[in-house]
C-alpha atoms as a PDB file:
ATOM      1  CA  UNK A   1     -11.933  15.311 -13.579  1.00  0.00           C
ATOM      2  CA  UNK A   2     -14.612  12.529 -13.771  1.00  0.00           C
ATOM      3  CA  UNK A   3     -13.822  10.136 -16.643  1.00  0.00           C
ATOM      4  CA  UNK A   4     -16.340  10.005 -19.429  1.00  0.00           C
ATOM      5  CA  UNK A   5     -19.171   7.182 -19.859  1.00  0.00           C
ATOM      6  CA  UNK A   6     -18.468   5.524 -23.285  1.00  0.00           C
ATOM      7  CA  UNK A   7     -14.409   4.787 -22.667  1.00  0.00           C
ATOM      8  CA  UNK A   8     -12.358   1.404 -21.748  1.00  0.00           C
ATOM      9  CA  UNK A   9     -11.266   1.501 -17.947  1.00  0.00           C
ATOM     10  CA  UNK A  10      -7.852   2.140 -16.807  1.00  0.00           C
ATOM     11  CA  UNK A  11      -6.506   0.844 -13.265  1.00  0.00           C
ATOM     12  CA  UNK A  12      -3.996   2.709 -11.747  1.00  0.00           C
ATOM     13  CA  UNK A  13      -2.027   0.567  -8.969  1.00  0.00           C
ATOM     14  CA  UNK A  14       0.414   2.128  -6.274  1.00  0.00           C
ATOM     15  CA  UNK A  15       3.371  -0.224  -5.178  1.00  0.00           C
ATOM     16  CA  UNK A  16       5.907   0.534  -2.603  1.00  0.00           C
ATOM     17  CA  UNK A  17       9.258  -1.474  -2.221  1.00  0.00           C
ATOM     18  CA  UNK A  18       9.470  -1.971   1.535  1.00  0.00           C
ATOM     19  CA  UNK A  19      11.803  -4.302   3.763  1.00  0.00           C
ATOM     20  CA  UNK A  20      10.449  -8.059   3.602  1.00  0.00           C
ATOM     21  CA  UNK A  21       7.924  -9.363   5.270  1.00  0.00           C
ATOM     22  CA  UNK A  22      10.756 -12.304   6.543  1.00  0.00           C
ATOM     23  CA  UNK A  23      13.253  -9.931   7.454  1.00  0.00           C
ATOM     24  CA  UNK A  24      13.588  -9.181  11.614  1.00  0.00           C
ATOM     25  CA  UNK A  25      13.665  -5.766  12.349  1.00  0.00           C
ATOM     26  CA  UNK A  26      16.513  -4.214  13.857  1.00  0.00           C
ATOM     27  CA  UNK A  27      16.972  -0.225  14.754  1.00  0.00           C
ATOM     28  CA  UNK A  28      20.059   1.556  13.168  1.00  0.00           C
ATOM     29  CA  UNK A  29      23.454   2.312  15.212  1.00  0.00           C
ATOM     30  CA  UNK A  30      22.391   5.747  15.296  1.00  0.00           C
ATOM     31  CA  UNK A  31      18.784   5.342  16.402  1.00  0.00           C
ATOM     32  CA  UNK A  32      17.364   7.365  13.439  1.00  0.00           C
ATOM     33  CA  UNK A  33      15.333   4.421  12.196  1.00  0.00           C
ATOM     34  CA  UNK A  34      15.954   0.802  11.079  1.00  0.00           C
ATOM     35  CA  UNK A  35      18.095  -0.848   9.286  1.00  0.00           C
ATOM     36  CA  UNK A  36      17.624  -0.539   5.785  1.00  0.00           C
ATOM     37  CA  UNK A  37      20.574  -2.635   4.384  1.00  0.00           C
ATOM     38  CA  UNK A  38      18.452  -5.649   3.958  1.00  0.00           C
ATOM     39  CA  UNK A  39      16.547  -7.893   1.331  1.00  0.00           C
ATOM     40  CA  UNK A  40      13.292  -5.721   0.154  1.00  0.00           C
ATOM     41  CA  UNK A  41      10.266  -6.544  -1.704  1.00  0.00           C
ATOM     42  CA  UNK A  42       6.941  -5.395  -3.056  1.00  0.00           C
ATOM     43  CA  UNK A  43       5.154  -4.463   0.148  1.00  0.00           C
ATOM     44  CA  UNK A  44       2.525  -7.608   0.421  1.00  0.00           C
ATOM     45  CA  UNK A  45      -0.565  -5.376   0.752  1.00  0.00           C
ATOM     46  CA  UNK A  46       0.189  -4.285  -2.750  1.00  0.00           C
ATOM     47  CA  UNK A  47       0.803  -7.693  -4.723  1.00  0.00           C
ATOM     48  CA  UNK A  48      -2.709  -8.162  -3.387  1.00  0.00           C
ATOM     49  CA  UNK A  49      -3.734  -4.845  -5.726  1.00  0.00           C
ATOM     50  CA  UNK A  50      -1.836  -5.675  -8.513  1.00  0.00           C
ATOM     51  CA  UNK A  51      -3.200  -9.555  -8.480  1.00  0.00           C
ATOM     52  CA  UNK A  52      -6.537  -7.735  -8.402  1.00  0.00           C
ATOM     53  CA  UNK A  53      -6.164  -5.356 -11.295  1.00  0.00           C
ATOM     54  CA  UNK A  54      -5.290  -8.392 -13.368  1.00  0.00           C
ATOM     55  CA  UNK A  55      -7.694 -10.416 -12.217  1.00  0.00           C
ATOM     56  CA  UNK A  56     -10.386  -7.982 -13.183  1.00  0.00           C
ATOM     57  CA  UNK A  57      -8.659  -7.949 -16.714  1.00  0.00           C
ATOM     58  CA  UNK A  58      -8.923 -11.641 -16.625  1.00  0.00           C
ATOM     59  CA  UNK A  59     -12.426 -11.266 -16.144  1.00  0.00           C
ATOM     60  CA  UNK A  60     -13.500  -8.318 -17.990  1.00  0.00           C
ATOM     61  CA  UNK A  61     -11.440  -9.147 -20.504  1.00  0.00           C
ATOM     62  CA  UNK A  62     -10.713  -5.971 -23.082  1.00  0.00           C
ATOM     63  CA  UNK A  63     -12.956  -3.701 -21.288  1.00  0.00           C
ATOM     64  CA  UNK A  64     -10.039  -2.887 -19.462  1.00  0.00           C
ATOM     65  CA  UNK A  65      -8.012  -0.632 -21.053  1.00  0.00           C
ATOM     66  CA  UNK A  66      -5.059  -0.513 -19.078  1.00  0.00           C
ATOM     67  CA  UNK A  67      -3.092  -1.385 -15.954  1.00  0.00           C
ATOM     68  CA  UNK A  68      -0.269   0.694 -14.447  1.00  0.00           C
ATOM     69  CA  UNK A  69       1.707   0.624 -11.706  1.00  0.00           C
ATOM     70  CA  UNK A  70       3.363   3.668  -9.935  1.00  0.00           C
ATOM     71  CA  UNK A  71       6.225   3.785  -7.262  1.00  0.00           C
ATOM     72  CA  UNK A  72       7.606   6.811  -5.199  1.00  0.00           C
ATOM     73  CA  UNK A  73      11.653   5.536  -4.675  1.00  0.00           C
ATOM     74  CA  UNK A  74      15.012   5.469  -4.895  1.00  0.00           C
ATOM     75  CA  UNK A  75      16.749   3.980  -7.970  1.00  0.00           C
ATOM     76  CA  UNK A  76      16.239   0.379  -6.396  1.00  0.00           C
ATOM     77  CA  UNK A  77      12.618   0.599  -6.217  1.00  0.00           C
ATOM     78  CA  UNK A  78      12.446   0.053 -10.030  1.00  0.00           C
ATOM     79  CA  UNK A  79      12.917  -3.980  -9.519  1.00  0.00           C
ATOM     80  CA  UNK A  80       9.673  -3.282  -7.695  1.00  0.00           C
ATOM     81  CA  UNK A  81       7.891  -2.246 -10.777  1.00  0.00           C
ATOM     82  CA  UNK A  82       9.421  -5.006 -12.804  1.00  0.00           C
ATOM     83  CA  UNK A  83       7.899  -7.797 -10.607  1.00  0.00           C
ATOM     84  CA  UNK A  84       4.001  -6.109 -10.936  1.00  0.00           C
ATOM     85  CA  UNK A  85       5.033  -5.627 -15.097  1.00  0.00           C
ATOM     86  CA  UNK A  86       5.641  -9.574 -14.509  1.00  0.00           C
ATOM     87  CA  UNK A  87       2.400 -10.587 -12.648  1.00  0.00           C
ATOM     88  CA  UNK A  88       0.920  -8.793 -15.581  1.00  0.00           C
ATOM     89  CA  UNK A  89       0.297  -4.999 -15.220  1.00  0.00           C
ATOM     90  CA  UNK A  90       1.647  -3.371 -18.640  1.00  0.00           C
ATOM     91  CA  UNK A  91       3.603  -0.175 -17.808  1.00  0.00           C
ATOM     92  CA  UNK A  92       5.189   1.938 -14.870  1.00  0.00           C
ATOM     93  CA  UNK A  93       5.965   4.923 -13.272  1.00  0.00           C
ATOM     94  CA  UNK A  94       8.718   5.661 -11.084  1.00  0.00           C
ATOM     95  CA  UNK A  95       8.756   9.123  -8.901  1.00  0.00           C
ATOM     96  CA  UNK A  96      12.564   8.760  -8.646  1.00  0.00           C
ATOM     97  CA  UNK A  97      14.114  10.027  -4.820  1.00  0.00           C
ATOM     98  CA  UNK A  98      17.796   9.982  -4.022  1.00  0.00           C
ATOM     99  CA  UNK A  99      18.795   7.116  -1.989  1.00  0.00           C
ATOM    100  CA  UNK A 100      19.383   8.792   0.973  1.00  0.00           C
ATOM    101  CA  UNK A 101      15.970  10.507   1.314  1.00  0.00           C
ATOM    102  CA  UNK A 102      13.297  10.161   4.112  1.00  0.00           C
ATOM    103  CA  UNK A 103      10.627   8.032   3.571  1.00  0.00           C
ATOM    104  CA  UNK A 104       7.140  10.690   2.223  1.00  0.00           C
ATOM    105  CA  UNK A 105       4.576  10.821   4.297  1.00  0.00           C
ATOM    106  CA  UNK A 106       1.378   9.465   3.357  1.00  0.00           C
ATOM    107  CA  UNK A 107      -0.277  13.184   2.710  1.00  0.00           C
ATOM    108  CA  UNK A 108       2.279  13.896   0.239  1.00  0.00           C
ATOM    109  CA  UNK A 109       2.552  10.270  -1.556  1.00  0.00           C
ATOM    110  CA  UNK A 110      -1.491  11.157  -1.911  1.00  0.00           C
ATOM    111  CA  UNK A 111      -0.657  14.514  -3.440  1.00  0.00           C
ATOM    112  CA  UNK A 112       2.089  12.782  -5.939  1.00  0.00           C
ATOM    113  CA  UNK A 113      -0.364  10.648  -7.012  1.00  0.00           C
ATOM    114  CA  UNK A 114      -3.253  12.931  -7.501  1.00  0.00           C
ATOM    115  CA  UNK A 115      -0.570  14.661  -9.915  1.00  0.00           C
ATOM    116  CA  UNK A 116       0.237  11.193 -11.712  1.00  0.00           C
ATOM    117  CA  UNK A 117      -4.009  11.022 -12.228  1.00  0.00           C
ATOM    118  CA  UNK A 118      -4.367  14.832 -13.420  1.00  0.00           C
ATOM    119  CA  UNK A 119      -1.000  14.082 -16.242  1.00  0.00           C
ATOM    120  CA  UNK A 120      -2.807  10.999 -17.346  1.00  0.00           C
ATOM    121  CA  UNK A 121      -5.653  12.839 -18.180  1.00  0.00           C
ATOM    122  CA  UNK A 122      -4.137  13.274 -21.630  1.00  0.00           C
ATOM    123  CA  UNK A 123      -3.707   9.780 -22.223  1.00  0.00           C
ATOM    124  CA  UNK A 124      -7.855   8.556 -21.358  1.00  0.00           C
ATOM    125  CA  UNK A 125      -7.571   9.038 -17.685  1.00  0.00           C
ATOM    126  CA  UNK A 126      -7.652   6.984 -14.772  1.00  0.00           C
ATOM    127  CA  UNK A 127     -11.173   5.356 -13.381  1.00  0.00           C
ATOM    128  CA  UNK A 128      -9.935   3.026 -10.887  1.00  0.00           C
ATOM    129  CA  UNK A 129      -7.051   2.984  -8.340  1.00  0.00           C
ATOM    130  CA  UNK A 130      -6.041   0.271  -6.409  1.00  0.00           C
ATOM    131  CA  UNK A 131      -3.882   0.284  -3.322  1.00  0.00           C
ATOM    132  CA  UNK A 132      -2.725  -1.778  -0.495  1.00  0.00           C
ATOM    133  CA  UNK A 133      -5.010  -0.640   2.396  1.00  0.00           C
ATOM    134  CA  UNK A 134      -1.286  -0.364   4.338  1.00  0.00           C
ATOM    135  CA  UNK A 135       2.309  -0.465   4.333  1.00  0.00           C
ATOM    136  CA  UNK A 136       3.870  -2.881   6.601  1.00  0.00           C
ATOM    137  CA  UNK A 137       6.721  -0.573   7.058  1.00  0.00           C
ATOM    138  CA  UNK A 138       5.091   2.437   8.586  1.00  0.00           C
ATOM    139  CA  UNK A 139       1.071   0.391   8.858  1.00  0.00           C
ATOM    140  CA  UNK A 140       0.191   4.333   8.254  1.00  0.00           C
ATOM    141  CA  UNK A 141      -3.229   3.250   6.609  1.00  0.00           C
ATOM    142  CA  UNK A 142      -3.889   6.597   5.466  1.00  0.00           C
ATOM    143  CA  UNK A 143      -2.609   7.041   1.959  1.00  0.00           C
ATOM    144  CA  UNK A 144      -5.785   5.752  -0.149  1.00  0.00           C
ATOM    145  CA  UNK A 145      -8.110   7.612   2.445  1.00  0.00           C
ATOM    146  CA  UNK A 146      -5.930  11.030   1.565  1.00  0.00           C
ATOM    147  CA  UNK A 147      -5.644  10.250  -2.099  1.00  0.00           C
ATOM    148  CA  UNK A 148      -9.785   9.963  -1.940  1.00  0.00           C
ATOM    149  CA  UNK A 149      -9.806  13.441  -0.218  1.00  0.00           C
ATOM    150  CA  UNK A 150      -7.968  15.584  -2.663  1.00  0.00           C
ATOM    151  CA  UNK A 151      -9.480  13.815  -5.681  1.00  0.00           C
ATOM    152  CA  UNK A 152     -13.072  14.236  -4.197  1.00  0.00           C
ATOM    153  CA  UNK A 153     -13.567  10.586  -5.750  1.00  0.00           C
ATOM    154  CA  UNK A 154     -15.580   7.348  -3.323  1.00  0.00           C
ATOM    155  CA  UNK A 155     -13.408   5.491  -1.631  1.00  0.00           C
ATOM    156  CA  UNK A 156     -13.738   1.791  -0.483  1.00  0.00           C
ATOM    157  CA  UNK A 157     -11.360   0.463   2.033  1.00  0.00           C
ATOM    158  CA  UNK A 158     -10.385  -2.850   3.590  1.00  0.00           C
ATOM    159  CA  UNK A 159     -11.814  -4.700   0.257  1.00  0.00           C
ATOM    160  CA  UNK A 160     -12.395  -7.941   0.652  1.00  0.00           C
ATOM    161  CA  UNK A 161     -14.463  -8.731  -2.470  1.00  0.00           C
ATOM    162  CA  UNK A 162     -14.290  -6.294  -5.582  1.00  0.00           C
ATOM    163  CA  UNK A 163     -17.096  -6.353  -8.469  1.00  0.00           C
ATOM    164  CA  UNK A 164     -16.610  -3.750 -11.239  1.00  0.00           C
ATOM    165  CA  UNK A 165     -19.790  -3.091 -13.683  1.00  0.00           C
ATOM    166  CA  UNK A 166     -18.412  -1.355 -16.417  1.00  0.00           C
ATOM    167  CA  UNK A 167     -22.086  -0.677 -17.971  1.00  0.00           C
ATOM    168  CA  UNK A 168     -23.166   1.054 -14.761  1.00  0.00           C
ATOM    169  CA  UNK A 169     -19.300   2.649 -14.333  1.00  0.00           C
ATOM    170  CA  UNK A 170     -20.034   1.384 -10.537  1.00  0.00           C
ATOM    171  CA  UNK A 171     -18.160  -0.833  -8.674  1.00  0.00           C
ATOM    172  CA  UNK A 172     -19.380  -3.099  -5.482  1.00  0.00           C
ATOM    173  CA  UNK A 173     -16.978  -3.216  -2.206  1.00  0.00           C
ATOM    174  CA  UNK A 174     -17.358  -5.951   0.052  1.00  0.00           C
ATOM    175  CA  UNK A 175     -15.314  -4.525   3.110  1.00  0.00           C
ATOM    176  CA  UNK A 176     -13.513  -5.786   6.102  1.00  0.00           C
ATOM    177  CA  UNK A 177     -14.988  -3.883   9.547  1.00  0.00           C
ATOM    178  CA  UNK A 178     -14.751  -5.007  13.206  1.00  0.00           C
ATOM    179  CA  UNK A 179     -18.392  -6.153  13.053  1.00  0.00           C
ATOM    180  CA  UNK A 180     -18.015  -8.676  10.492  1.00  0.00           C
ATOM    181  CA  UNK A 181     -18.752  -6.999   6.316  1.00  0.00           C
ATOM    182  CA  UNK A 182     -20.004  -4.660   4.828  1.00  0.00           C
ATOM    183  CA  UNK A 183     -20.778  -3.909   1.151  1.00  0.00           C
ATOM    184  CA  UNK A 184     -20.818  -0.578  -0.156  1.00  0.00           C
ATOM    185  CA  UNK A 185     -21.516   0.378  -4.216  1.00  0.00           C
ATOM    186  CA  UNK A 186     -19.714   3.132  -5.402  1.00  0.00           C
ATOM    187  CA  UNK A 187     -19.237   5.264  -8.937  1.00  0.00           C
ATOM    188  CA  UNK A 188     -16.544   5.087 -10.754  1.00  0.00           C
ATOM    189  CA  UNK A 189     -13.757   7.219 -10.549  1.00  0.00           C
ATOM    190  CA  UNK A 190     -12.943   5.270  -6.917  1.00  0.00           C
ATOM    191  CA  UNK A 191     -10.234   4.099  -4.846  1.00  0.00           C
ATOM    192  CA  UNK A 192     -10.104   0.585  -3.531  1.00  0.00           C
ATOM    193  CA  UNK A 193      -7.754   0.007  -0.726  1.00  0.00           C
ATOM    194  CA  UNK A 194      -6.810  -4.383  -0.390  1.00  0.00           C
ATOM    195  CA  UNK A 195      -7.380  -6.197   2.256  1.00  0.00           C
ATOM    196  CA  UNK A 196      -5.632  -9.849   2.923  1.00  0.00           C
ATOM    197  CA  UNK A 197      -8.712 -11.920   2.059  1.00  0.00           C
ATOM    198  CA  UNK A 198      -8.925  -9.934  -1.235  1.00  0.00           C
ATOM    199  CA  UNK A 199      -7.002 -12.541  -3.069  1.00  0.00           C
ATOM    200  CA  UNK A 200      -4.020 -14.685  -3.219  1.00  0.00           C
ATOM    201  CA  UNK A 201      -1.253 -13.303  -5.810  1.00  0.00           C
ATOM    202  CA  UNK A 202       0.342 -15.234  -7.840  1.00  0.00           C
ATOM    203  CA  UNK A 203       3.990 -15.956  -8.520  1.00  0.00           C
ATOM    204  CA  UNK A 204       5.476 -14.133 -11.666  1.00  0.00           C
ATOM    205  CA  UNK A 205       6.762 -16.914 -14.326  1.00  0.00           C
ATOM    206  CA  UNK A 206       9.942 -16.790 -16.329  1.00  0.00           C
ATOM    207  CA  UNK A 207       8.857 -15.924 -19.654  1.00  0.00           C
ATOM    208  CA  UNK A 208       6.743 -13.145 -17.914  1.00  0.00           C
ATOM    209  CA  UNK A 209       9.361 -11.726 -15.888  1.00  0.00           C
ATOM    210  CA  UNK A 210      11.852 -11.364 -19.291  1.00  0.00           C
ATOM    211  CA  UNK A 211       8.842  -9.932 -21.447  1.00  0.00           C
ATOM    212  CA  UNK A 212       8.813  -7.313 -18.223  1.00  0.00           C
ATOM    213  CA  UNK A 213      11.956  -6.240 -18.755  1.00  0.00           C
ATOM    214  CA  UNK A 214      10.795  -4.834 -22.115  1.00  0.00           C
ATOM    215  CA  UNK A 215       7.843  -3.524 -20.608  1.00  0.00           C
ATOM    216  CA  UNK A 216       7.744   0.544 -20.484  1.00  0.00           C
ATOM    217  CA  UNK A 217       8.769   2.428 -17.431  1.00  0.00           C
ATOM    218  CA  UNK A 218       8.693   6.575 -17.345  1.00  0.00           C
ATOM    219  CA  UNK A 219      11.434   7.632 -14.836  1.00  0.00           C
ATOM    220  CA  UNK A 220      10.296  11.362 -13.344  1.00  0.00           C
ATOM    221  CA  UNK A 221      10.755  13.278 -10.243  1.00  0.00           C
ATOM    222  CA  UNK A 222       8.762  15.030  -7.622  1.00  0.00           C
ATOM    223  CA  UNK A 223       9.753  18.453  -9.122  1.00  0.00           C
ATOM    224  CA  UNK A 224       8.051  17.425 -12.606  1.00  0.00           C
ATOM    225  CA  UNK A 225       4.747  17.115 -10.845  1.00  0.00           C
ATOM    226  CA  UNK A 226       5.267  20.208  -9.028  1.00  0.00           C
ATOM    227  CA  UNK A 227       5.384  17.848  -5.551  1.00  0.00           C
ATOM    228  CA  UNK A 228       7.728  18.273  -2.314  1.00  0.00           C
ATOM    229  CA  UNK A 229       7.654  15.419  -0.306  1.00  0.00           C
ATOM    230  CA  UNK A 230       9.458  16.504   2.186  1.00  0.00           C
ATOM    231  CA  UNK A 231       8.249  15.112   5.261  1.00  0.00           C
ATOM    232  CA  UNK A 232       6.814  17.179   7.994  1.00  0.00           C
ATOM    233  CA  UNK A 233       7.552  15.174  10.826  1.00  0.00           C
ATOM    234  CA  UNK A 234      10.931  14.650  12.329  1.00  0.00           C
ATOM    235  CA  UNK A 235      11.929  11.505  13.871  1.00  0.00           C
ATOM    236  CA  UNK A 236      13.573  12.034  16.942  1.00  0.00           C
ATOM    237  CA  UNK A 237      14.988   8.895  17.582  1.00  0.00           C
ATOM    238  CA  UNK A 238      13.777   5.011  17.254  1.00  0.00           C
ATOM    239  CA  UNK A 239      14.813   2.701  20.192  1.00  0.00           C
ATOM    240  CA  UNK A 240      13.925  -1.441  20.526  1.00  0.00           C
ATOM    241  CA  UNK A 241      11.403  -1.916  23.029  1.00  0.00           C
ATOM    242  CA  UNK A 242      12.848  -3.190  26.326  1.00  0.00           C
ATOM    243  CA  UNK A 243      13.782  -6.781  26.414  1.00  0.00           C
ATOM    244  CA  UNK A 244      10.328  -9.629  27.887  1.00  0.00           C
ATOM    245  CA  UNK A 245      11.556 -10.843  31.535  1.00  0.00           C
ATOM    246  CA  UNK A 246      10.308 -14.537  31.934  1.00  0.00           C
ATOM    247  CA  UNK A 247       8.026 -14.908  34.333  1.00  0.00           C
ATOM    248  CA  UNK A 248       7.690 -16.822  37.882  1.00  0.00           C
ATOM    249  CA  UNK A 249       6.250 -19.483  39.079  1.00  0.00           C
ATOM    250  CA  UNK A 250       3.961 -19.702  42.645  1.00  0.00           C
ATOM    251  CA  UNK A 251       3.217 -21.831  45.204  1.00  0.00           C
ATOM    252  CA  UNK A 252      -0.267 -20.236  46.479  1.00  0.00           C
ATOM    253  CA  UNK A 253      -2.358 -17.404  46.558  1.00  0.00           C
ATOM    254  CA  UNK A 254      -0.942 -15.873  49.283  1.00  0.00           C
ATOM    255  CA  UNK A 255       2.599 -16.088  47.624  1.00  0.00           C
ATOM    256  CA  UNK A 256       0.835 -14.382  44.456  1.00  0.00           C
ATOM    257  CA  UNK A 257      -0.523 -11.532  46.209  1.00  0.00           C
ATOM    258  CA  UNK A 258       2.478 -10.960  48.187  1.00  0.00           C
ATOM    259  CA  UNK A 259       4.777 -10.921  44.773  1.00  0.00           C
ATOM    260  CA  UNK A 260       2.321  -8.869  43.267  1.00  0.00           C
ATOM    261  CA  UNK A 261       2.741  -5.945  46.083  1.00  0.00           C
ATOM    262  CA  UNK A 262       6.854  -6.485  46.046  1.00  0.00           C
ATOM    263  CA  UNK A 263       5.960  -5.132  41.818  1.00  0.00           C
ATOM    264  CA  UNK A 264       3.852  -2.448  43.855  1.00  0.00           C
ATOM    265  CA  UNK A 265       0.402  -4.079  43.041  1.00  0.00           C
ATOM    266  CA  UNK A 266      -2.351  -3.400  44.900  1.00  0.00           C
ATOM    267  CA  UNK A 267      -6.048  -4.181  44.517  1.00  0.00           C
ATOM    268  CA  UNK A 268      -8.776  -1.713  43.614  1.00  0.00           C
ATOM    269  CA  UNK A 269     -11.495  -0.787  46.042  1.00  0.00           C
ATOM    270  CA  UNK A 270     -14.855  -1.088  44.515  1.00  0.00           C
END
C-alpha cells in the first residue's frame, strides 16, 4: 500500500458540505434533527485543507502531482466540490447518497475513503491526505484518526504548521495540544488533520470558478466501493436546550445565601 520513493506526490483532500457557519441552528418539527432547509457551505475546517494542498503546490511547485478532492453527499454536495476545483484543487469525487439519507458516521466515511485510496492505486496512488480535523456539524473529530487506523499510515492532527520534504518522503507537523505545540515528523503515506491557525483560505475568483466548472468530477456510489454507510446509531430525538433565565440582583450576603437555599443550595462541610 505504501507509495513508491521515486514518484510526484498526490494530495487527497476530504470536503463535506455542511450547514453554514452563519446560519442559527434550529431543531426540526419532528425532533429528528435540525433543520436542514438552509444555506450550506464547504464545512470551514476543510477550506483550511484544501488552501493547504494548494499552498504546498504553490510551494513545491511540480513536485506535486496532483490534488483531489472527495465528498460523501447528496446531489447538492457537488457545488461543494466546485468551490475547492475553484480555490485550485484539479479534480473530484463525489460518493453520491440520496437526499433523504442519514448523515455516515465517521467510521464508515473512514472506510469510504480508504476504498477511494486503494482504487487510486491504479492511477500513482495517494501519499498525502488532508482533512479538516472536524466537522462543525457533528464536531465528531474522529474521521482522520479512523481513516489513519484502517490504512495503518502516521497520522498528524490539529496541524498548525505543515512542512512536506519530498526528498526524505517525510513531512513535519507542528500540532495544536492543550499544553501549547508540539511537532511531530512523520513518513509519508500520512494524514494531516487542519487546525484554524493552519492558514487563511482564500476566496475563489471568477475566472477560476468558470474554469471549475470544466474541471473533472467522477460521480459513484457507496455500492461501487463495496461500502454501507449505514449508520449504526439511531437518533432518538434532538430537543433545544432549555431557554437562560436572567438572573437577580442582591442587596447583601445574607440575602444571597438565603436565595441560594430557596434554589436548594447549601454549603459543603469541609
Amino acid at each position: 500500500m505504501r507509495p513508491s520513493a521515486v514518484r510526484l506526490l498526490n494530495i487527497l483532500v476530504p470536503i463535506k458540505r455542511t450547514i453554514d457557519y452563519a446560519v442559527k441552528i434550529r431543531v426540526n418539527p419532528n425532533q429528528t434533527g435540525v433543520d436542514t432547509n438552509v444555506k450550506h457551505s464547504m464545512n470551514p475546517f476543510d477550506e483550511i485543507a484544501v488552501e493547504e494542498a494548494i499552498r504546498l503546490r504553490e510551494k513545491l511547485k511540480d513536485e506535486i502531482k496532483s490534488i483531489k478532492v472527495v465528498t460523501i453527499g447528496p446531489p447538492k454536495a457537488a457545488d461543494t466540490l466546485r468551490t475547492a476545483l475553484a480555490m485550485g484543487a484539479d479534480s473530484g469525487i463525489h460518493i453520491e447518497v440520496p437526499e433523504s439519507a442519514p448523515a455516515p458516521e465517521p467510521l464508515g466515511v473512514a472506510k469510504a475513503l480508504k476504498a477511494i485510496i486503494e482504487r487510486e492505486e491504479e492511477k500513482g496512488g495517494v501519499d498525502l491526505v488532508i482533512m479538516g480535523k472536524q466537522a462543525i456539524d457533528d464536531d465528531a473529530g474522529q474521521t482522520g484518526q479512523m481513516l489513519a487506523g484502517v490504512m495503518g499510515w502516521a497520522q498528524a492532527t490539529f496541524a498548525s504548521k505543515l512542512v512536506v520534504d519530498t526528498g526524505k518522503k517525510e513531512a513535519s507537523v507542528t500540532r495544536e495540544i492543550d499544553g501549547g505545540l508540539e511537532e511531530v515528523r512523520c513518513k509519508l503515506p500520512v494524514v494531516v488533520t487542519t487546525d484554524l491557525r493552519l492558514n487563511e483560505p482564500r476566496y475563489a475568483s471568477l475566472p477560476n470558478i468558470m474554469k471549475a466548472k470544466k474541471k473533472p468530477i467522477e460521480k459513484i456510489s457507496a455500492s461501487d466501493l463495496g461500502i454501507d454507510l449505514t449508520p449504526i446509531f439511531e437518533t432518538i430525538q434532538v430537543t433545544e436546550p432549555p431557554k437562560r433565565t436572567g438572573g437577580q440582583k442582591v442587596g447583601s450576603v445574607d440575602e444571597l445565601v438565603a436565595k441560594l437555599k430557596e434554589a436548594g443550595i447549601t454549603a459543603v462541610k469541609s
